[in-house]
Protein backbone atom coordinates (compact mmCIF):
# COMPACT_ATOMS: atom_id res chain seq x y z
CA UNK A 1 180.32 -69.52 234.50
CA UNK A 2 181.61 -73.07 234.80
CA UNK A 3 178.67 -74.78 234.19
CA UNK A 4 177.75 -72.49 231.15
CA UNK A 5 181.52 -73.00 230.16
CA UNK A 6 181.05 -77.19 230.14
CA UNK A 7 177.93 -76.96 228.01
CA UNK A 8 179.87 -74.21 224.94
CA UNK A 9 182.89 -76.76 225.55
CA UNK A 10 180.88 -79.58 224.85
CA UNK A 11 181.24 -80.98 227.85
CA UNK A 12 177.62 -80.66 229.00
CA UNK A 13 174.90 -82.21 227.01
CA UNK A 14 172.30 -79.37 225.46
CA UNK A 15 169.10 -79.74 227.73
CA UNK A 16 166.91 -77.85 229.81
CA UNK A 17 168.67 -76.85 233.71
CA UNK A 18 168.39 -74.25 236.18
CA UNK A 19 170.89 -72.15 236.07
CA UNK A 20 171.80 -69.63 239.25
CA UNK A 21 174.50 -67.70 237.05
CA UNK A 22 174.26 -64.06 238.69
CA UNK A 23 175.79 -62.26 235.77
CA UNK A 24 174.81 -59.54 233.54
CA UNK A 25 172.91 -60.93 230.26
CA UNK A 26 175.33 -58.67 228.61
CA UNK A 27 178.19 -61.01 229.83
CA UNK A 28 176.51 -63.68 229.35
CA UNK A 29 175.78 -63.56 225.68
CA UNK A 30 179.51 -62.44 225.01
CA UNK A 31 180.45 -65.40 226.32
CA UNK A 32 178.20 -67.98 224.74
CA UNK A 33 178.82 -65.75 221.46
CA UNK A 34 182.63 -66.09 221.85
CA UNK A 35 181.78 -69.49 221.68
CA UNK A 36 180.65 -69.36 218.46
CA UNK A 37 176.69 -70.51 219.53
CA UNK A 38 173.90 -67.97 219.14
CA UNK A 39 171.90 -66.08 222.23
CA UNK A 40 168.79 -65.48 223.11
CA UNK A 41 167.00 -64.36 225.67
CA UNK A 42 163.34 -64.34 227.95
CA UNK A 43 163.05 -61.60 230.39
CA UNK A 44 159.95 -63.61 231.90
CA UNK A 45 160.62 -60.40 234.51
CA UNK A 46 158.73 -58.27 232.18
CA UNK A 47 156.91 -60.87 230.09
CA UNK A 48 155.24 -63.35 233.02
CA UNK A 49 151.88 -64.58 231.36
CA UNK A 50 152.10 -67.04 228.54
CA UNK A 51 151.43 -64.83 225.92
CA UNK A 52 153.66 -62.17 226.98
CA UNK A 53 156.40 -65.49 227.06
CA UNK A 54 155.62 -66.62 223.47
CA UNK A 55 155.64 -63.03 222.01
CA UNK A 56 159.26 -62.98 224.39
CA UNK A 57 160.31 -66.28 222.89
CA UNK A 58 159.55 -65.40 218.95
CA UNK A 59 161.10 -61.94 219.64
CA UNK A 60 163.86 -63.31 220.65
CA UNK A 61 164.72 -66.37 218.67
CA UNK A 62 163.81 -63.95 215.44
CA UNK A 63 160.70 -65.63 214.26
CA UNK A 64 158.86 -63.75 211.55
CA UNK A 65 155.90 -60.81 213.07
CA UNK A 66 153.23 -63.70 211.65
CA UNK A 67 154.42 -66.64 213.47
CA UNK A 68 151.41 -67.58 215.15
CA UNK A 69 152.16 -67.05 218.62
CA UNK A 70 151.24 -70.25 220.20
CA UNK A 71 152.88 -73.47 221.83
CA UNK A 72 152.03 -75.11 218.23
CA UNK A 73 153.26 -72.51 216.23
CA UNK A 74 156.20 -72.09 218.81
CA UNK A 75 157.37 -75.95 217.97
CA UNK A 76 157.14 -75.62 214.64
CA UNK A 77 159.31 -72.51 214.88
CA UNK A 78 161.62 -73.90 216.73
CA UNK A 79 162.14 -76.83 214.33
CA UNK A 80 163.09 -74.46 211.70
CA UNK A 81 165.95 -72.74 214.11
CA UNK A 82 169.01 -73.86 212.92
CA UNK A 83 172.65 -73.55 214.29
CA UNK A 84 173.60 -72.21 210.71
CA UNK A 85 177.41 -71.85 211.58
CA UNK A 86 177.94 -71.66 214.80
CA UNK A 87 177.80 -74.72 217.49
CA UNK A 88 174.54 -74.05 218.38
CA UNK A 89 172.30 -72.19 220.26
CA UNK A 90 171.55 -71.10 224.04
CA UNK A 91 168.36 -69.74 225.23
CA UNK A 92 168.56 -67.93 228.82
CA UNK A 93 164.71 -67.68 230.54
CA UNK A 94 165.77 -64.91 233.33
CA UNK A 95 162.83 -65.19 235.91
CA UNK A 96 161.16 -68.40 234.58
CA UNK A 97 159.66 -68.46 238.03
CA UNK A 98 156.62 -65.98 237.39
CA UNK A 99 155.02 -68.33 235.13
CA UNK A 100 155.50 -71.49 236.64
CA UNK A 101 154.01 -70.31 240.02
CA UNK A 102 151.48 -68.19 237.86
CA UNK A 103 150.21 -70.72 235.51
CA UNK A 104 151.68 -74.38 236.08
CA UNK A 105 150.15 -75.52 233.20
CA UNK A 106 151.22 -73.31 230.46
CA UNK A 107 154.63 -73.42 232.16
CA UNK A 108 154.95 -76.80 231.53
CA UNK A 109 153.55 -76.66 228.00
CA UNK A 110 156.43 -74.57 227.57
CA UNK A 111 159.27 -76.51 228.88
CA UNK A 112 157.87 -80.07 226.64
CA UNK A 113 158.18 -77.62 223.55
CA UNK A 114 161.68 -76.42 224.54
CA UNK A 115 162.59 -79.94 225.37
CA UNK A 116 161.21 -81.20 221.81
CA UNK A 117 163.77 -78.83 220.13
CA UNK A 118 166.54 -79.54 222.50
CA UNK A 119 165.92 -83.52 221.89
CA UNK A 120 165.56 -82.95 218.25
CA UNK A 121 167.86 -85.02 215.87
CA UNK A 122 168.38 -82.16 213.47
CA UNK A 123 168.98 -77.77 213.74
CA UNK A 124 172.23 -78.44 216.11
CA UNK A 125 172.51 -78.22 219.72
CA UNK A 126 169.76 -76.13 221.82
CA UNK A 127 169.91 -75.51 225.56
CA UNK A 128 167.90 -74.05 227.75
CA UNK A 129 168.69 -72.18 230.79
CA UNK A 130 165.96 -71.24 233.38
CA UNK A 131 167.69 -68.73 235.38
CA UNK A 132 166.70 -67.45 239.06
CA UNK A 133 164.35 -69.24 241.35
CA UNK A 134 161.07 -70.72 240.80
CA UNK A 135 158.80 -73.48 242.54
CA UNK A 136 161.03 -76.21 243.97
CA UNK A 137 158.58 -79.14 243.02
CA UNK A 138 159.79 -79.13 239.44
CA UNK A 139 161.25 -82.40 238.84
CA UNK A 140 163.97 -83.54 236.27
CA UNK A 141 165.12 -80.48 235.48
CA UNK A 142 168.78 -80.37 236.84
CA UNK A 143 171.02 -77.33 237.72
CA UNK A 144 173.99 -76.36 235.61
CA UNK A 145 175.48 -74.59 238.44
């Protein structure tokens, strides 16, 4: 997990990378909670359109049932997730893939409102890891690994 280890050590700015970590998501939340930064996580395995995703996402980040459920309502959601107490907060995409080969475009909406909250001034820290493979033409998103 060393490249998961540099970004809960500080090391590692928060951003958006691919990560290639083959552990269990079990392991992986104990360690990013024995961190002290919160966990949550997309299986966009089961959830691969973009609804399915943002119903994933709220679920996940614990948005309120009447949240809105779209890429507008999802930034302004995000804006109000906070790190609270801990050092922040890590958000693990497991098959990412699905949707970016399945609809480019709502993939990418996705990934500018994930990247708004990760480049946002206020909340704490926010990283996003897009684990597994997906279409190799994506540029400037760089591995953890």
């Amino acid at each position: 997990m060393s490249g998961l280890a540099g970004l809960l050590a500080g090391r590692t700015e928060p951003g958006i990378y691919r990560w290639h970590g083959a552990f269990d998501t079990a392991d992986v939340q104990h360690a990013v909670e024995h961190a002290h930064w919160n966990f949550a996580w997309v299986d966009g395995w089961h959830h691969q359109d973009k609804k399915e995703f943002l119903d994933a996402a709220g679920q996940a980040l614990g948005f309120p049932d009447n949240w809105g459920h779209t890429f507008d309502a999802l930034g302004d959601c995000l804006a109000d997730v906070t790190a609270g107490d801990s050092n922040g907060w890590v958000l693990l995409w497991d098959g990412w893939g699905t949707l970016a080969r399945s609809d480019e475009q709502a993939f990418s909406v996705a990934l500018s409102v994930l990247g708004g909250r990760v480049n946002a001034d206020r909340g704490g820290p926010f990283a996003v890891l897009l684990r597994g493979e997906g279409p190799e033409s994506m540029t400037g998103v760089e591995s953890l690994d």
